[in-house]
PDB file of N, CA and C in Angstrom:
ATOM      1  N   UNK A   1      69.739  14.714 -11.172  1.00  0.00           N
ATOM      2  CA  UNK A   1      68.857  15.090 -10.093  1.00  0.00           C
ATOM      3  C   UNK A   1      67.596  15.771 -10.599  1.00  0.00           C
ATOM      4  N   UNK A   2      67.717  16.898 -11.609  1.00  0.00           N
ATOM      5  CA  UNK A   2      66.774  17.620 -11.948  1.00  0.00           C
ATOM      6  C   UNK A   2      65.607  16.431 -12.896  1.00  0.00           C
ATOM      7  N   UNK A   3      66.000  15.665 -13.215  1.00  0.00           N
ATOM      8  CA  UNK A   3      65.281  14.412 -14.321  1.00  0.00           C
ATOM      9  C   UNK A   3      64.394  13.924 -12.624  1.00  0.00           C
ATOM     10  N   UNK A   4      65.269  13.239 -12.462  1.00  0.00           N
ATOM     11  CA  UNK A   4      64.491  12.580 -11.020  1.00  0.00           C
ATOM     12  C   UNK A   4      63.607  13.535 -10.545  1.00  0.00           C
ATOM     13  N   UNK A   5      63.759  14.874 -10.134  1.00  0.00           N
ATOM     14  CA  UNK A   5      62.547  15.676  -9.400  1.00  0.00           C
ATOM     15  C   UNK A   5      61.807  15.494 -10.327  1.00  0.00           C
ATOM     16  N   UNK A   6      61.691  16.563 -11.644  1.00  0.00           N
ATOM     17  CA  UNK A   6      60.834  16.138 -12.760  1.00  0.00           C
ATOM     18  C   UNK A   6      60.111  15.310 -12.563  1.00  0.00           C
ATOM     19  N   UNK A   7      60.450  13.983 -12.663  1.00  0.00           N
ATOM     20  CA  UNK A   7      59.565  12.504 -12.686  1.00  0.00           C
ATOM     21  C   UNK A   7      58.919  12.659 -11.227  1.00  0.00           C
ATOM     22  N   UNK A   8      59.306  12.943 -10.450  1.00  0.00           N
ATOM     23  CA  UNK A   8      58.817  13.136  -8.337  1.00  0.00           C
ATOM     24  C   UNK A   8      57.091  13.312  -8.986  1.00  0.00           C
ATOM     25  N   UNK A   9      57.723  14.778  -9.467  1.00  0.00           N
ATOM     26  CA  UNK A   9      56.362  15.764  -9.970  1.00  0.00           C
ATOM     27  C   UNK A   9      55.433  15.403 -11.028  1.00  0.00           C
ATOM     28  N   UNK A  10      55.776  14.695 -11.688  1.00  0.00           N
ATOM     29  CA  UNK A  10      54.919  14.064 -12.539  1.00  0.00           C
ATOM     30  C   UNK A  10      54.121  12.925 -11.701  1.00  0.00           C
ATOM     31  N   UNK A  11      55.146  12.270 -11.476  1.00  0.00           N
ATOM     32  CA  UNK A  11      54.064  11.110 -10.289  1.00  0.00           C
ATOM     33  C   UNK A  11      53.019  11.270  -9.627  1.00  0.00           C
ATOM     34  N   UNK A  12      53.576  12.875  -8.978  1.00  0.00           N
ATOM     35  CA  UNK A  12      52.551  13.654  -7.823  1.00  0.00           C
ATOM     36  C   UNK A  12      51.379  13.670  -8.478  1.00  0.00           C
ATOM     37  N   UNK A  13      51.446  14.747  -9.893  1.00  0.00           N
ATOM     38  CA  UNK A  13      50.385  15.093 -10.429  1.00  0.00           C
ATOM     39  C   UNK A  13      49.469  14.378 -11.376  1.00  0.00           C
ATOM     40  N   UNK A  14      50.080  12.847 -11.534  1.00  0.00           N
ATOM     41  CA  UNK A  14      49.459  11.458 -11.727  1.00  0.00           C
ATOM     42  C   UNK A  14      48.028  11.255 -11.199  1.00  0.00           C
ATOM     43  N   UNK A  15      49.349  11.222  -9.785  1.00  0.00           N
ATOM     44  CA  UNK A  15      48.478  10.433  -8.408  1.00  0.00           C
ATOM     45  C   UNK A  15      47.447  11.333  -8.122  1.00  0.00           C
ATOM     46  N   UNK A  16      47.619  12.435  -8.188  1.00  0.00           N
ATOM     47  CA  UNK A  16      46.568  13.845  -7.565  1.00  0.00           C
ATOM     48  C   UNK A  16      45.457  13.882  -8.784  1.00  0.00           C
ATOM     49  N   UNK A  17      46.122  13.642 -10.203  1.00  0.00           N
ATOM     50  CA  UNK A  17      45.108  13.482 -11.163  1.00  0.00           C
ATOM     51  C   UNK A  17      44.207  12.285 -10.807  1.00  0.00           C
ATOM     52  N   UNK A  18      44.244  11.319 -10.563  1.00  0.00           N
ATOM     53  CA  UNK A  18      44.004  10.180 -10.833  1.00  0.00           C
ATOM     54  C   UNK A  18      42.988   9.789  -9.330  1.00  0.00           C
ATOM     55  N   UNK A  19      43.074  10.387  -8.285  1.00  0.00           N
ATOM     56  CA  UNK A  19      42.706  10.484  -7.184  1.00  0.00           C
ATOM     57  C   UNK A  19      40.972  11.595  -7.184  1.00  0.00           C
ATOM     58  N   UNK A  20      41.359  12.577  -8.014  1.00  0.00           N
ATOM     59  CA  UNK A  20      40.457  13.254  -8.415  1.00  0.00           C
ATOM     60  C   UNK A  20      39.197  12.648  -9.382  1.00  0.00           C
ATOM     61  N   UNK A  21      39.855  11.990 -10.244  1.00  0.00           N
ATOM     62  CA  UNK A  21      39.095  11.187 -11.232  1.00  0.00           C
ATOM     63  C   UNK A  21      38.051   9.933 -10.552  1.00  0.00           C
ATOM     64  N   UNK A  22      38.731   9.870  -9.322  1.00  0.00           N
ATOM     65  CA  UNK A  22      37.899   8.728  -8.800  1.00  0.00           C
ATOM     66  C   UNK A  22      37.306   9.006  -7.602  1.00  0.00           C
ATOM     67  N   UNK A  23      37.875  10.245  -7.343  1.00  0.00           N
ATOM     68  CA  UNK A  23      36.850  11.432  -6.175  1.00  0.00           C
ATOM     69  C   UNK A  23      35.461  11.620  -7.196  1.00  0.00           C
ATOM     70  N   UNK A  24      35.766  11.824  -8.377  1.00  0.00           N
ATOM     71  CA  UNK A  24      34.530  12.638  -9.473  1.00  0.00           C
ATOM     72  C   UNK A  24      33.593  11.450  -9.480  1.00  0.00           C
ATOM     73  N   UNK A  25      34.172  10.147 -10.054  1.00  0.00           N
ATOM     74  CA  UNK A  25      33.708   8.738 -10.150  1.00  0.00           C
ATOM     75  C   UNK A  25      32.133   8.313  -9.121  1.00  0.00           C
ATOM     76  N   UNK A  26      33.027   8.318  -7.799  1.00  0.00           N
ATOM     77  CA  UNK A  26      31.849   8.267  -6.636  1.00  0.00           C
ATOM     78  C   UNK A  26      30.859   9.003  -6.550  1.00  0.00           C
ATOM     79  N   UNK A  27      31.536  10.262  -7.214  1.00  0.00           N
ATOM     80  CA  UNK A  27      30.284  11.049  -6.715  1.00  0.00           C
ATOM     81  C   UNK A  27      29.047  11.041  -7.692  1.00  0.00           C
ATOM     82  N   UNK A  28      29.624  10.780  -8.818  1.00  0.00           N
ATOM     83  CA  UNK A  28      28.631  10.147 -10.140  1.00  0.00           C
ATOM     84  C   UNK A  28      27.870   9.108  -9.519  1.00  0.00           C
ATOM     85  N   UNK A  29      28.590   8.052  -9.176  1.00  0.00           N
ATOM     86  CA  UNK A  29      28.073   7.082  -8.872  1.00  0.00           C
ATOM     87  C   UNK A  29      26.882   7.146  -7.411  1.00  0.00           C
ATOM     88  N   UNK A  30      27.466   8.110  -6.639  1.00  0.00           N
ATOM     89  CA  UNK A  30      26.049   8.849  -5.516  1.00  0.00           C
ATOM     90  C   UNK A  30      25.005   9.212  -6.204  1.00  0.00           C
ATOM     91  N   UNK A  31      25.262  10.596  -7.244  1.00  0.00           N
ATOM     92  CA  UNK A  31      24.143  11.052  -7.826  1.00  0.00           C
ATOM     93  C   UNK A  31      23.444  10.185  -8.607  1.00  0.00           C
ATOM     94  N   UNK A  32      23.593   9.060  -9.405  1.00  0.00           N
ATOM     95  CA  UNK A  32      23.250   8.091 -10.090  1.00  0.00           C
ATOM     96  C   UNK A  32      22.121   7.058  -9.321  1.00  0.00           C
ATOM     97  N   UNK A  33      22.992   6.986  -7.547  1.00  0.00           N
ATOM     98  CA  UNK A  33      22.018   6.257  -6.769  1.00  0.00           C
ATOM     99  C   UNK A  33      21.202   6.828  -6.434  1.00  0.00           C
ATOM    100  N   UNK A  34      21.443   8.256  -5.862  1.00  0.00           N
ATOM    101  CA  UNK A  34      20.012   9.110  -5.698  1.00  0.00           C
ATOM    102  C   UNK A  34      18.785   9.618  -6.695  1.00  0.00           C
ATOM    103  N   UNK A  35      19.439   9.566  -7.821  1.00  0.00           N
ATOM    104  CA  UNK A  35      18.616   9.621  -8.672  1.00  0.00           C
ATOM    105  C   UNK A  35      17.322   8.177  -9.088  1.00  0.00           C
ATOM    106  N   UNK A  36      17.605   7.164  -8.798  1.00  0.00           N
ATOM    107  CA  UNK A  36      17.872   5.950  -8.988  1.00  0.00           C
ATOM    108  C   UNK A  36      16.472   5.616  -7.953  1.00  0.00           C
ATOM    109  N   UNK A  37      16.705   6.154  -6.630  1.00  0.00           N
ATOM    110  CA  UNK A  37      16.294   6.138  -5.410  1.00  0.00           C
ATOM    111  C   UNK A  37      14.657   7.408  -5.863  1.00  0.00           C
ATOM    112  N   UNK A  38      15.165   8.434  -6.125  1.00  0.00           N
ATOM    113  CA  UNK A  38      14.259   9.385  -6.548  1.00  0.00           C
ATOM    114  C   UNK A  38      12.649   8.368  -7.393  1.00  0.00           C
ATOM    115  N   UNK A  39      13.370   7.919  -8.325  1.00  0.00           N
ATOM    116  CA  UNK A  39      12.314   7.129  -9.887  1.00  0.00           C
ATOM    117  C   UNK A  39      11.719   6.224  -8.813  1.00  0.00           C
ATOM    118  N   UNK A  40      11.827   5.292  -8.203  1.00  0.00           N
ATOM    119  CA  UNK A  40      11.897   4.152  -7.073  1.00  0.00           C
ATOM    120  C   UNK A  40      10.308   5.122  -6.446  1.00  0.00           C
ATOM    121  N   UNK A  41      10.711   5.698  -5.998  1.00  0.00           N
ATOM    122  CA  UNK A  41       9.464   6.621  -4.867  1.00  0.00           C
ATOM    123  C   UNK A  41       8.488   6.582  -5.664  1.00  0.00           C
ATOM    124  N   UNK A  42       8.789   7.611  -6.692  1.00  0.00           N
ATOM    125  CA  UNK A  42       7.740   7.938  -7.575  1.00  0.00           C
ATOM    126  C   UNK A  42       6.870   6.654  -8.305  1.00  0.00           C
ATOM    127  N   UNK A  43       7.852   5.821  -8.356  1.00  0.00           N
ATOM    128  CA  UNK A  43       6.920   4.658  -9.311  1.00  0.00           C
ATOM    129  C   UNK A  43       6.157   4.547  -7.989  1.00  0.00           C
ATOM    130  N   UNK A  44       6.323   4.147  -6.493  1.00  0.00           N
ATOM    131  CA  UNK A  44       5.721   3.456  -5.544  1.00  0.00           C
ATOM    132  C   UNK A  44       4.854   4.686  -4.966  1.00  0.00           C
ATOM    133  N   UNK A  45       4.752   6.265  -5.283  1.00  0.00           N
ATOM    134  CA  UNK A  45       3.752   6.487  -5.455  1.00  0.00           C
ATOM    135  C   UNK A  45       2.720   6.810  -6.173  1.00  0.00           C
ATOM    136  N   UNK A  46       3.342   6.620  -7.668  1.00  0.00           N
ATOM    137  CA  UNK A  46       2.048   6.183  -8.571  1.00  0.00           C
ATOM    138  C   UNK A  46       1.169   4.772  -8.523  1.00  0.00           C
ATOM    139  N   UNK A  47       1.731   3.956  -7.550  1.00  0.00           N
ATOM    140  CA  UNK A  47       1.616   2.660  -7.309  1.00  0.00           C
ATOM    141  C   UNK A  47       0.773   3.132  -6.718  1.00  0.00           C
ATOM    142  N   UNK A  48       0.994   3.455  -5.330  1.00  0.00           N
ATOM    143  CA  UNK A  48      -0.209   3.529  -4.080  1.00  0.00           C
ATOM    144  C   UNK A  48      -1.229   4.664  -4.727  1.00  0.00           C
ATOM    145  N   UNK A  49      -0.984   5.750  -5.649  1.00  0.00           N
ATOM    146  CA  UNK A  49      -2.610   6.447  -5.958  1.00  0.00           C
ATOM    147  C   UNK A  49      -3.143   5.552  -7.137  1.00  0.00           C
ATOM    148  N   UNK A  50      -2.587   4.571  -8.035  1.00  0.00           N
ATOM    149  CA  UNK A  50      -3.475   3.388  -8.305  1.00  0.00           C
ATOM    150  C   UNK A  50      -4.474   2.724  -7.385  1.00  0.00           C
ATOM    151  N   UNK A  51      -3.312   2.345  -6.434  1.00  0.00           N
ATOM    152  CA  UNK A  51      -4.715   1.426  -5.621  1.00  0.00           C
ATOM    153  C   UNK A  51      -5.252   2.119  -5.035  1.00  0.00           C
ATOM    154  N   UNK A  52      -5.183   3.699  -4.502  1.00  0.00           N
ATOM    155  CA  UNK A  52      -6.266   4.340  -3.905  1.00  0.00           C
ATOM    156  C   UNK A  52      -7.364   4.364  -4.865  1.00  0.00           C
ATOM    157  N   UNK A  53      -7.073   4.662  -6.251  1.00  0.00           N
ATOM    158  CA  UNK A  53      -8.318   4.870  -7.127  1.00  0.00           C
ATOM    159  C   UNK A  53      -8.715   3.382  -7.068  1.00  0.00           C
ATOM    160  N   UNK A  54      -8.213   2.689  -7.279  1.00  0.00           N
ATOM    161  CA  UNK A  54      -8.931   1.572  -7.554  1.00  0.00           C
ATOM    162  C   UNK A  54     -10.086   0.867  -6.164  1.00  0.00           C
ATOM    163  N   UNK A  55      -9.729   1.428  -5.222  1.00  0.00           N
ATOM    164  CA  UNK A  55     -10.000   0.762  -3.723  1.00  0.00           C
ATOM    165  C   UNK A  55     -12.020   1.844  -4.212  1.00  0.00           C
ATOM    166  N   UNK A  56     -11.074   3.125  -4.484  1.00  0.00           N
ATOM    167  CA  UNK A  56     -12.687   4.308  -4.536  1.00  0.00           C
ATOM    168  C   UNK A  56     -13.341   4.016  -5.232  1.00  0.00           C
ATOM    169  N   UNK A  57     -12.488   2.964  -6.470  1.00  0.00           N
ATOM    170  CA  UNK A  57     -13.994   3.115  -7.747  1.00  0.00           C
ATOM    171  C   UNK A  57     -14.648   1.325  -6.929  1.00  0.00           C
ATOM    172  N   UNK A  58     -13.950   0.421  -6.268  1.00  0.00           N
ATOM    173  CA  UNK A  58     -14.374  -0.851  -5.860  1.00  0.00           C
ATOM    174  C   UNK A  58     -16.035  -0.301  -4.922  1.00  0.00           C
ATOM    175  N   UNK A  59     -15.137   0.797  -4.094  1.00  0.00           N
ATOM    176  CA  UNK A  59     -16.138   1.351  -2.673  1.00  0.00           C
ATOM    177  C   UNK A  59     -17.390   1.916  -3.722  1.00  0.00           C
ATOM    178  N   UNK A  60     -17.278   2.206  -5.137  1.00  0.00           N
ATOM    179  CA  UNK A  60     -18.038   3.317  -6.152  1.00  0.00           C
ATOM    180  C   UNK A  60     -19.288   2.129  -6.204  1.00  0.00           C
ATOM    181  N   UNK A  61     -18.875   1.113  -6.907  1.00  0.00           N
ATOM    182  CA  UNK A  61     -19.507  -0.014  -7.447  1.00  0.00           C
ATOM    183  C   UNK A  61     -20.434  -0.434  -6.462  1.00  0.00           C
ATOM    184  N   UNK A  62     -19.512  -0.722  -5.079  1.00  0.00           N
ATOM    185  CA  UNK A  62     -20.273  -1.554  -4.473  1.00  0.00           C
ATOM    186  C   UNK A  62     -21.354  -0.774  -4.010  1.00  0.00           C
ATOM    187  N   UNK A  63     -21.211   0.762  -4.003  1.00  0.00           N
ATOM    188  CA  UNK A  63     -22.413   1.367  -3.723  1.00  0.00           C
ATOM    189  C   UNK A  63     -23.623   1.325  -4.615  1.00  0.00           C
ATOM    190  N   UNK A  64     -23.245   0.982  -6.012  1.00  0.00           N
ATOM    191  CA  UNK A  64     -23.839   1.144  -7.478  1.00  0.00           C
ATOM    192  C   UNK A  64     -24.730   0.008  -7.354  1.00  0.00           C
ATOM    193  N   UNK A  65     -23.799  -1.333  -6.815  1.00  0.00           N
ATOM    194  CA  UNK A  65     -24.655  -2.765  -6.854  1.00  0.00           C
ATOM    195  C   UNK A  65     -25.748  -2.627  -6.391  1.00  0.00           C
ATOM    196  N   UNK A  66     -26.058  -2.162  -4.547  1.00  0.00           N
ATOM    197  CA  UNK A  66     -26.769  -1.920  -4.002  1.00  0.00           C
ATOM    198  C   UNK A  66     -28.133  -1.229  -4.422  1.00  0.00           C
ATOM    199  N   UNK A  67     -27.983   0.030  -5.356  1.00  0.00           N
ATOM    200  CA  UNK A  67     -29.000   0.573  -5.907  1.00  0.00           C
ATOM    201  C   UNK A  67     -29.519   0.123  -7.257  1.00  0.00           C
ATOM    202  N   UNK A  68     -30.899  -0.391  -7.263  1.00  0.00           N
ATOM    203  CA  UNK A  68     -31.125  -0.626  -8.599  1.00  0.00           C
ATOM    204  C   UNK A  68     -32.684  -0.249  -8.367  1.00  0.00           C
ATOM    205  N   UNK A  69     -32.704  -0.105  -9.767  1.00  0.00           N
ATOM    206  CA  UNK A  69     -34.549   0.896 -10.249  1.00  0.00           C
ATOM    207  C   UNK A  69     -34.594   1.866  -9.055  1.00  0.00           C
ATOM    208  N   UNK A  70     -33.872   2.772  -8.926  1.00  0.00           N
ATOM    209  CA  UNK A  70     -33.939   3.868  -7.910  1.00  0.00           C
ATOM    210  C   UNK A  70     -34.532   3.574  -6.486  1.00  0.00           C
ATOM    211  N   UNK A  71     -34.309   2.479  -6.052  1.00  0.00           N
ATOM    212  CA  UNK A  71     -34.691   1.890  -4.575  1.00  0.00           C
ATOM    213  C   UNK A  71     -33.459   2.097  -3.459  1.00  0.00           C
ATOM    214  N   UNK A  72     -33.560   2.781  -2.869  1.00  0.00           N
ATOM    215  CA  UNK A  72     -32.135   3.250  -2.118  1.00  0.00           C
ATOM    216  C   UNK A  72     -31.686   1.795  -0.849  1.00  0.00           C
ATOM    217  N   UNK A  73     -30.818   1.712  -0.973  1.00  0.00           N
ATOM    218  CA  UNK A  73     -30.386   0.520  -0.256  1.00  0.00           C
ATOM    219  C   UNK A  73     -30.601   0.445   1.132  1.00  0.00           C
ATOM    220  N   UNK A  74     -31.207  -0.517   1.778  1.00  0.00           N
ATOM    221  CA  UNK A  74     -31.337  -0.470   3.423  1.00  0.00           C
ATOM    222  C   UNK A  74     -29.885  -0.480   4.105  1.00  0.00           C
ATOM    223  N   UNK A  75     -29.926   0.725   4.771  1.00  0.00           N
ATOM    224  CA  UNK A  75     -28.822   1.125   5.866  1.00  0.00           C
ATOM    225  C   UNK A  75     -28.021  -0.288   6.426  1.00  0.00           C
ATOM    226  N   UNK A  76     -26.758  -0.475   6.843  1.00  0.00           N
ATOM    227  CA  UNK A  76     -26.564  -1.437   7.569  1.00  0.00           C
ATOM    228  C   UNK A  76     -26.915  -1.771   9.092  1.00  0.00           C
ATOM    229  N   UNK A  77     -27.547  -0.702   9.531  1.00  0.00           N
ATOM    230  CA  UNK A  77     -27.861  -0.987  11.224  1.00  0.00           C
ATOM    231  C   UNK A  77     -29.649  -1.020  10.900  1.00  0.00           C
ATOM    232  N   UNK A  78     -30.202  -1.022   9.757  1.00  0.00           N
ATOM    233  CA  UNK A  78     -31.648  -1.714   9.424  1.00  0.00           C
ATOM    234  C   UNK A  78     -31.315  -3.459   9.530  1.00  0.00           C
ATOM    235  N   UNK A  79     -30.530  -3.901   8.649  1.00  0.00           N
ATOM    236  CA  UNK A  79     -30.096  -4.680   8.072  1.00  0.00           C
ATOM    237  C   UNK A  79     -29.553  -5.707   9.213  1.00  0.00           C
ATOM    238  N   UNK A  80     -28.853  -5.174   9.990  1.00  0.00           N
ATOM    239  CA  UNK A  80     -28.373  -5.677  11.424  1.00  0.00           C
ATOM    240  C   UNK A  80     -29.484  -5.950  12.270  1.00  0.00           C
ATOM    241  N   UNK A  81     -30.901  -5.039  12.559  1.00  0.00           N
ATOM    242  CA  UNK A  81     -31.533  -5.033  13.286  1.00  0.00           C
ATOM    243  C   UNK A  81     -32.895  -6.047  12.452  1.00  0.00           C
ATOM    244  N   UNK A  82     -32.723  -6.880  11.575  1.00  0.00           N
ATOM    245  CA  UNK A  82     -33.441  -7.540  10.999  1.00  0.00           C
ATOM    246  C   UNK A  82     -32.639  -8.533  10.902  1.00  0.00           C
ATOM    247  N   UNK A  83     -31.558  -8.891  10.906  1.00  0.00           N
ATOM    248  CA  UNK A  83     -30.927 -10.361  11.455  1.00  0.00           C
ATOM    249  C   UNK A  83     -31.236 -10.071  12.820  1.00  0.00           C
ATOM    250  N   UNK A  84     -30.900  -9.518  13.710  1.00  0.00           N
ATOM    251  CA  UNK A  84     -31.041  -9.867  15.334  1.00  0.00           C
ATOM    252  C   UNK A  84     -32.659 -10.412  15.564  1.00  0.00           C
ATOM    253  N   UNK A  85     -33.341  -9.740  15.048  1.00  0.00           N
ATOM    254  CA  UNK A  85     -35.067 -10.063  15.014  1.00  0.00           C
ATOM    255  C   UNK A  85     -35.469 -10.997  14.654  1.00  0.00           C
ATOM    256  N   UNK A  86     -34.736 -11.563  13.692  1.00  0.00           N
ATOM    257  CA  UNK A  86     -34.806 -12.793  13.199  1.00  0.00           C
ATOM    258  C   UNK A  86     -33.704 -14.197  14.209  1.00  0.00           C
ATOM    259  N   UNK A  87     -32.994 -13.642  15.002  1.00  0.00           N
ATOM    260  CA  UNK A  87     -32.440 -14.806  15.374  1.00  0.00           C
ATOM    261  C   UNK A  87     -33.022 -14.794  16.754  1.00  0.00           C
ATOM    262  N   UNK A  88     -33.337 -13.512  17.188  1.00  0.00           N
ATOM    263  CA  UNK A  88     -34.297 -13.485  18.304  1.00  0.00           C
ATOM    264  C   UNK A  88     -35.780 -14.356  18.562  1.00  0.00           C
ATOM    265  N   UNK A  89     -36.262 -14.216  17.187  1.00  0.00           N
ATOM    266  CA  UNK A  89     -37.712 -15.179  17.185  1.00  0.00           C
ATOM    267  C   UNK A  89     -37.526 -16.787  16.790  1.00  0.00           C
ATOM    268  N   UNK A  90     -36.323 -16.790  16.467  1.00  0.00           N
ATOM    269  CA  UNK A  90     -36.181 -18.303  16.497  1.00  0.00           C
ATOM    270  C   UNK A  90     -35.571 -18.783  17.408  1.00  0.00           C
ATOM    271  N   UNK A  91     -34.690 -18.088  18.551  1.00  0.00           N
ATOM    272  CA  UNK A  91     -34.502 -18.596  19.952  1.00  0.00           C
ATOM    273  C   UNK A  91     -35.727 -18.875  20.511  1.00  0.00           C
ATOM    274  N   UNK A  92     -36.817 -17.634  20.370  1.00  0.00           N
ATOM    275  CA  UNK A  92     -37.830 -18.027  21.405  1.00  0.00           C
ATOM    276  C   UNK A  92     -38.700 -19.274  20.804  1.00  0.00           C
ATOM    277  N   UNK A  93     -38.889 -19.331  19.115  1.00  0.00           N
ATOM    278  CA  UNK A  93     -39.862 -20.756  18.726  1.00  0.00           C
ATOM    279  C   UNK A  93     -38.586 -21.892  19.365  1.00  0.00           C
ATOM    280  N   UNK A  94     -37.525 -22.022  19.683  1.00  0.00           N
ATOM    281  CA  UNK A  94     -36.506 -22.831  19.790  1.00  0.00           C
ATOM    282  C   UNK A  94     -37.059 -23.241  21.291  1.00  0.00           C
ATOM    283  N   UNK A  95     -37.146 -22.118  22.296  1.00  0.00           N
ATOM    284  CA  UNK A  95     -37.507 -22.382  23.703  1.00  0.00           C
ATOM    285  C   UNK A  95     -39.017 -22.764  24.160  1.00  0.00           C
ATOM    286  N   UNK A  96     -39.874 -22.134  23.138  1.00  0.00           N
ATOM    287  CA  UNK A  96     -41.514 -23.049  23.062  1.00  0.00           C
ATOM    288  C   UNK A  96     -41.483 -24.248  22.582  1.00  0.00           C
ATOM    289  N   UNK A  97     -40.754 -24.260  21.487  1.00  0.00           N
ATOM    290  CA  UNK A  97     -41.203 -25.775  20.963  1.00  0.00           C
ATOM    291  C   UNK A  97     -40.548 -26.599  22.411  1.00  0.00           C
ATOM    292  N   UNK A  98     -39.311 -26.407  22.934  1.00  0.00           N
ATOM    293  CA  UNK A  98     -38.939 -27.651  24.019  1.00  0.00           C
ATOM    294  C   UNK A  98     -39.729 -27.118  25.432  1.00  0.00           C
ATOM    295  N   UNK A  99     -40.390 -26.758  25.839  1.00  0.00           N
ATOM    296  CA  UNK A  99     -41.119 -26.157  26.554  1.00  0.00           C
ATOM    297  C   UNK A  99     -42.528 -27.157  26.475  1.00  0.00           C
ATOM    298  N   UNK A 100     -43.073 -27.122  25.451  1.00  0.00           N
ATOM    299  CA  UNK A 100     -44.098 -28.011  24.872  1.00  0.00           C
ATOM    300  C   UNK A 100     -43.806 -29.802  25.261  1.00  0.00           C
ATOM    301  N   UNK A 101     -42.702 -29.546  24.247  1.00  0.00           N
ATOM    302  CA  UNK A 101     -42.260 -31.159  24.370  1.00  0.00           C
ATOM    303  C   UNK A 101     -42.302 -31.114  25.659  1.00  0.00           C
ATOM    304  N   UNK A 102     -41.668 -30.695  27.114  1.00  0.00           N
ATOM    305  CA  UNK A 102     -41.208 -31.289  28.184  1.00  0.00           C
ATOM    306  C   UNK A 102     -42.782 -31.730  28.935  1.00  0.00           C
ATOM    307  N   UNK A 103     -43.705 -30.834  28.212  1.00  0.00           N
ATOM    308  CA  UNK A 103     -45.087 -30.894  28.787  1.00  0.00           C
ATOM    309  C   UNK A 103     -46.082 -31.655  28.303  1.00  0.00           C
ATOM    310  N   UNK A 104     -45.653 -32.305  27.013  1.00  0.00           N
ATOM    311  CA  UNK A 104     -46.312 -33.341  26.912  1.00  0.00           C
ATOM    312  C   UNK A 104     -45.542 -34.852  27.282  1.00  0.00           C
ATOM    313  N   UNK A 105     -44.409 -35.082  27.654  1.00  0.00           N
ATOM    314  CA  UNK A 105     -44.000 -36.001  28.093  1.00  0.00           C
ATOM    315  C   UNK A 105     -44.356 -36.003  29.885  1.00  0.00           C
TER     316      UNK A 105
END
């Protein structure tokens, strides 16, 4: 009898060992994913302040293109208001010239 308990108790403290070992296991294996998860972020936000710099130095340039021999670049609502002026005076030569024609026929 006393052999048999013996062995009971050994089993127990097997199973209780062995239960623990793979309680410890998971939890390695959590911290491993969170860690894992952690590097992941960080690469994707050294990623995104790449392309922020890169977007500022694109916005840098294109301001750079614009200026040359110290001539400061015409505004975009100059720029706007000199296409409209321009599509404005060729509606109206568009409406004289057929205006004409209808009057000499």
């Amino acid at each position: 009898m006393s052999l048999r308990k013996e062995r009971e108790k050994k089993e127990k403290k097997r199973k209780k060992r062995k239960t623990r070992e793979e309680e410890r296991e998971r939890e390695r294996e959590k911290e491993e994913e969170k860690e894992k998860e952690r590097e992941r972020e960080k690469v994707e936000e050294k990623e995104k302040e790449r392309e922020n710099k890169t977007g500022k130095e694109k916005r840098k340039k294109r301001k750079k293109k614009g200026k040359k021999d110290g001539d400061p670049t015409p505004k975009a609502n100059e720029i706007n208001m000199l296409h409209w002026k321009d599509s404005k005076m060729t509606s109206i030569l568009v409406q004289l010239a057929f205006v004409e024609q209808v009057q000499l026929t």
